[in-house]
C-alpha atoms as a PDB file:
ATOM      1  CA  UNK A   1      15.145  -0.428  -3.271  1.00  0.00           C
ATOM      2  CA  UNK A   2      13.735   2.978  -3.073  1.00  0.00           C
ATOM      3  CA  UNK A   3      12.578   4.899  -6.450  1.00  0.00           C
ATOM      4  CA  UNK A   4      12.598   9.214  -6.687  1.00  0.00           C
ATOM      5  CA  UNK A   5      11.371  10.961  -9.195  1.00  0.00           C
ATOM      6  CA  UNK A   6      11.836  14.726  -9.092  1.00  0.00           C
ATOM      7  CA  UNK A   7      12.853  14.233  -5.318  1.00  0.00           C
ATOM      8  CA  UNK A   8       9.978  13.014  -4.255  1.00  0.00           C
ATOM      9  CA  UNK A   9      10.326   9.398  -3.038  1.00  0.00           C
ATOM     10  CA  UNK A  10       7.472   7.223  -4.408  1.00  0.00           C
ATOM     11  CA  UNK A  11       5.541   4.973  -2.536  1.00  0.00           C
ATOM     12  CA  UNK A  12       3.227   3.458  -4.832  1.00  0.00           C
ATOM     13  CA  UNK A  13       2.428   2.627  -8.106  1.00  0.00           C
ATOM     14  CA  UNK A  14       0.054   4.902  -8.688  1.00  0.00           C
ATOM     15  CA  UNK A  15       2.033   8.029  -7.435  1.00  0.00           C
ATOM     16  CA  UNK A  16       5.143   6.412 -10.055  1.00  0.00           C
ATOM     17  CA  UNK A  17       2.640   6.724 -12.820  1.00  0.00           C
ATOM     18  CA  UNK A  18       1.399  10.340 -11.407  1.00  0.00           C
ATOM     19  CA  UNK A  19       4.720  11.802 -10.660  1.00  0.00           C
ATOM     20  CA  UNK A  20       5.965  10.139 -14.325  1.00  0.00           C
ATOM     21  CA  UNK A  21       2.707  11.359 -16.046  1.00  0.00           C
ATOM     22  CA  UNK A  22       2.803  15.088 -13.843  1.00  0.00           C
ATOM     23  CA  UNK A  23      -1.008  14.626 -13.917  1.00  0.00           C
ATOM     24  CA  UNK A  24      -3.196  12.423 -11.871  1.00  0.00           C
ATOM     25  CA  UNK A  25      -4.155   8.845 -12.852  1.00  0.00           C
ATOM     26  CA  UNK A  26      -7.715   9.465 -12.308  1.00  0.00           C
ATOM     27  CA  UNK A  27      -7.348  12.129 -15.042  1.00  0.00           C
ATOM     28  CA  UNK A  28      -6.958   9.458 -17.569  1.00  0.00           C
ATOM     29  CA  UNK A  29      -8.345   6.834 -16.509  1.00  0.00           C
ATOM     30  CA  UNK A  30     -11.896   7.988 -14.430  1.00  0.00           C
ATOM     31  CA  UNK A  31     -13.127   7.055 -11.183  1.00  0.00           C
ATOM     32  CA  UNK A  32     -16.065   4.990 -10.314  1.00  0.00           C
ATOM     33  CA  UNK A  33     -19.512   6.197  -9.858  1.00  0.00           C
ATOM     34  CA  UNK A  34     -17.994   9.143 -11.678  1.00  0.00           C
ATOM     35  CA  UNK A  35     -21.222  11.487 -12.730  1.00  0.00           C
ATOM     36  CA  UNK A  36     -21.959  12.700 -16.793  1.00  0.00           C
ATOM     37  CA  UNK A  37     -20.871  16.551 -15.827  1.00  0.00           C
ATOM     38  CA  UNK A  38     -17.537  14.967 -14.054  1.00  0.00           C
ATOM     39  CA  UNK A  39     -16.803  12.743 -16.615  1.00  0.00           C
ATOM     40  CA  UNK A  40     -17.092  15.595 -19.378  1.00  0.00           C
ATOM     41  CA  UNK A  41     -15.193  18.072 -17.281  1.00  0.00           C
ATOM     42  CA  UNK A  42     -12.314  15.329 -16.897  1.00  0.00           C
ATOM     43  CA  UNK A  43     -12.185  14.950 -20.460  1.00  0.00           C
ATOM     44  CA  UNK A  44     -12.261  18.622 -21.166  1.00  0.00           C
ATOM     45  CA  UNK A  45      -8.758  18.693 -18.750  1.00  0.00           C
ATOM     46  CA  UNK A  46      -7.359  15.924 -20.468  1.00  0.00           C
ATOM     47  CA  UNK A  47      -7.835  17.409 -23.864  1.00  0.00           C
ATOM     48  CA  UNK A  48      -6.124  20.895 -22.738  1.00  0.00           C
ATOM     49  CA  UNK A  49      -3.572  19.071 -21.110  1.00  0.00           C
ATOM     50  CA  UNK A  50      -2.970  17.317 -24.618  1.00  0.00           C
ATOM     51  CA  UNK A  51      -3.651  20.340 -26.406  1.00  0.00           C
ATOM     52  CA  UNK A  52      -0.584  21.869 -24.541  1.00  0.00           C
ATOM     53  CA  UNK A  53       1.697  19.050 -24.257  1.00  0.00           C
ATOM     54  CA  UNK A  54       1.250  16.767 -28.028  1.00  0.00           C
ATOM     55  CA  UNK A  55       4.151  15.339 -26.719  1.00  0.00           C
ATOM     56  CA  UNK A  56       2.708  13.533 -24.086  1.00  0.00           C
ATOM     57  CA  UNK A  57       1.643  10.087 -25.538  1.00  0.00           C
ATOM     58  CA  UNK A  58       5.354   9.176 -27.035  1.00  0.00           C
ATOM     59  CA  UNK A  59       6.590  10.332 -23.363  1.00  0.00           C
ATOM     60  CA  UNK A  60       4.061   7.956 -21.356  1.00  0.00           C
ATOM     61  CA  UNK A  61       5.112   5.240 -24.440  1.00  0.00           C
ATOM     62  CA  UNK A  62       8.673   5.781 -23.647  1.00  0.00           C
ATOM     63  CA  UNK A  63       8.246   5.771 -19.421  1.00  0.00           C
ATOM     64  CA  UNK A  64       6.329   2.453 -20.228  1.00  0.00           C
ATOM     65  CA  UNK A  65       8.923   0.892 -22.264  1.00  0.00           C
ATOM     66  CA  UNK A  66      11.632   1.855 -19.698  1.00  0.00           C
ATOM     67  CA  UNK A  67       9.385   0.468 -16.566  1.00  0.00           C
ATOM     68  CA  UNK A  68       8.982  -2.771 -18.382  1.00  0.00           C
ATOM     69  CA  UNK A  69      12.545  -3.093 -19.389  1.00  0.00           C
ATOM     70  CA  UNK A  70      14.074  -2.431 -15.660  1.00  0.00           C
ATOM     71  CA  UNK A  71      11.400  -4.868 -14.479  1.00  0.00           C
ATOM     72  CA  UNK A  72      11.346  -7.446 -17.288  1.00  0.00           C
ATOM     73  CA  UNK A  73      12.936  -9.828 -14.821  1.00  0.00           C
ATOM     74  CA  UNK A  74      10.383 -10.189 -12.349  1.00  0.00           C
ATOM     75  CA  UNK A  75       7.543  -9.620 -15.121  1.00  0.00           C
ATOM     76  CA  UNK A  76       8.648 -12.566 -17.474  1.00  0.00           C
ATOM     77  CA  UNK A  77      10.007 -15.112 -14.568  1.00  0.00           C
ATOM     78  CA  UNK A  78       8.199 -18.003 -16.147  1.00  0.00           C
ATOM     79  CA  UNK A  79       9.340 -21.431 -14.851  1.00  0.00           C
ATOM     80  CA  UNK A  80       8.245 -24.479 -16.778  1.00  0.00           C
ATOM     81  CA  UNK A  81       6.167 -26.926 -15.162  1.00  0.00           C
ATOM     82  CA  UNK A  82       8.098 -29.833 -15.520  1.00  0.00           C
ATOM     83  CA  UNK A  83      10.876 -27.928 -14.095  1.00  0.00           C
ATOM     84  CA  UNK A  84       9.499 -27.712 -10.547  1.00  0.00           C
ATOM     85  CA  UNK A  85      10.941 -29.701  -7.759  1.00  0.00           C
ATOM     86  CA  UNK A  86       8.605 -32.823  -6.773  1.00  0.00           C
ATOM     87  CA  UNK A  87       6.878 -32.280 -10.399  1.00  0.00           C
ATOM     88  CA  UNK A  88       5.435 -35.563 -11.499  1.00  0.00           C
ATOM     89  CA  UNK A  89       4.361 -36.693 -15.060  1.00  0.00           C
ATOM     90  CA  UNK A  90       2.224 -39.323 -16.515  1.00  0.00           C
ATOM     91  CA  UNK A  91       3.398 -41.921 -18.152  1.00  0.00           C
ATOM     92  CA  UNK A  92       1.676 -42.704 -21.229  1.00  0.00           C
ATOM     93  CA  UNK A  93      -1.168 -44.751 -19.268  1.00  0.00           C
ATOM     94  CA  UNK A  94      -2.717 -42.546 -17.345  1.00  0.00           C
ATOM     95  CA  UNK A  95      -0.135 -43.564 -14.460  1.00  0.00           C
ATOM     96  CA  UNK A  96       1.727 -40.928 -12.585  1.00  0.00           C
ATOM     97  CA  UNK A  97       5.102 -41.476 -12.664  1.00  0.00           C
ATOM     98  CA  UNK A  98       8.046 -40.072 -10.046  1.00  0.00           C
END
């Protein structure tokens, strides 16, 4: 399945969360080795870019919730232990048991 956003097909996860956010990730989050002066500068952008959009936390909350709820599927597929094929137990001396 292919995903647009804004016509621009997206290839990764990191361009979904850029093209979702309209700012890159690195904004937010840093990148390694990053310098003082760059880090201070990136956090100056980030708090204009709040400044001008307050907005913007309850719209990266709601993008979130919606990823996780299309996806919750493949997120939460837990299968029990037990309920594996060829899953053996023990027996209640130490003995495995088919």
């Amino acid at each position: 399945m292919r995903t647009f956003i804004g016509g621009h097909e997206v290839v990764s996860t990191d361009e979904f969360i850029e093209l979702a956010l309209g700012t890159p990730l690195e904004l937010w989050l840093g990148v390694q080795d990053e310098s003082e002066e760059e880090r201070a500068a990136r956090l100056d952008a980030a708090r204009d870019i709040l400044a001008e959009y307050p907005n913007l936390p309850d719209d990266v909350s709601r993008v979130a919730a919606q990823v996780i709820e299309a996806h919750a599927p493949e997120l939460f597929n837990v299968v029990p232990i037990a309920a594996r094929s060829g899953a053996r137990r023990r027996n209640g001396k130490g003995r495995v048991a088919a």
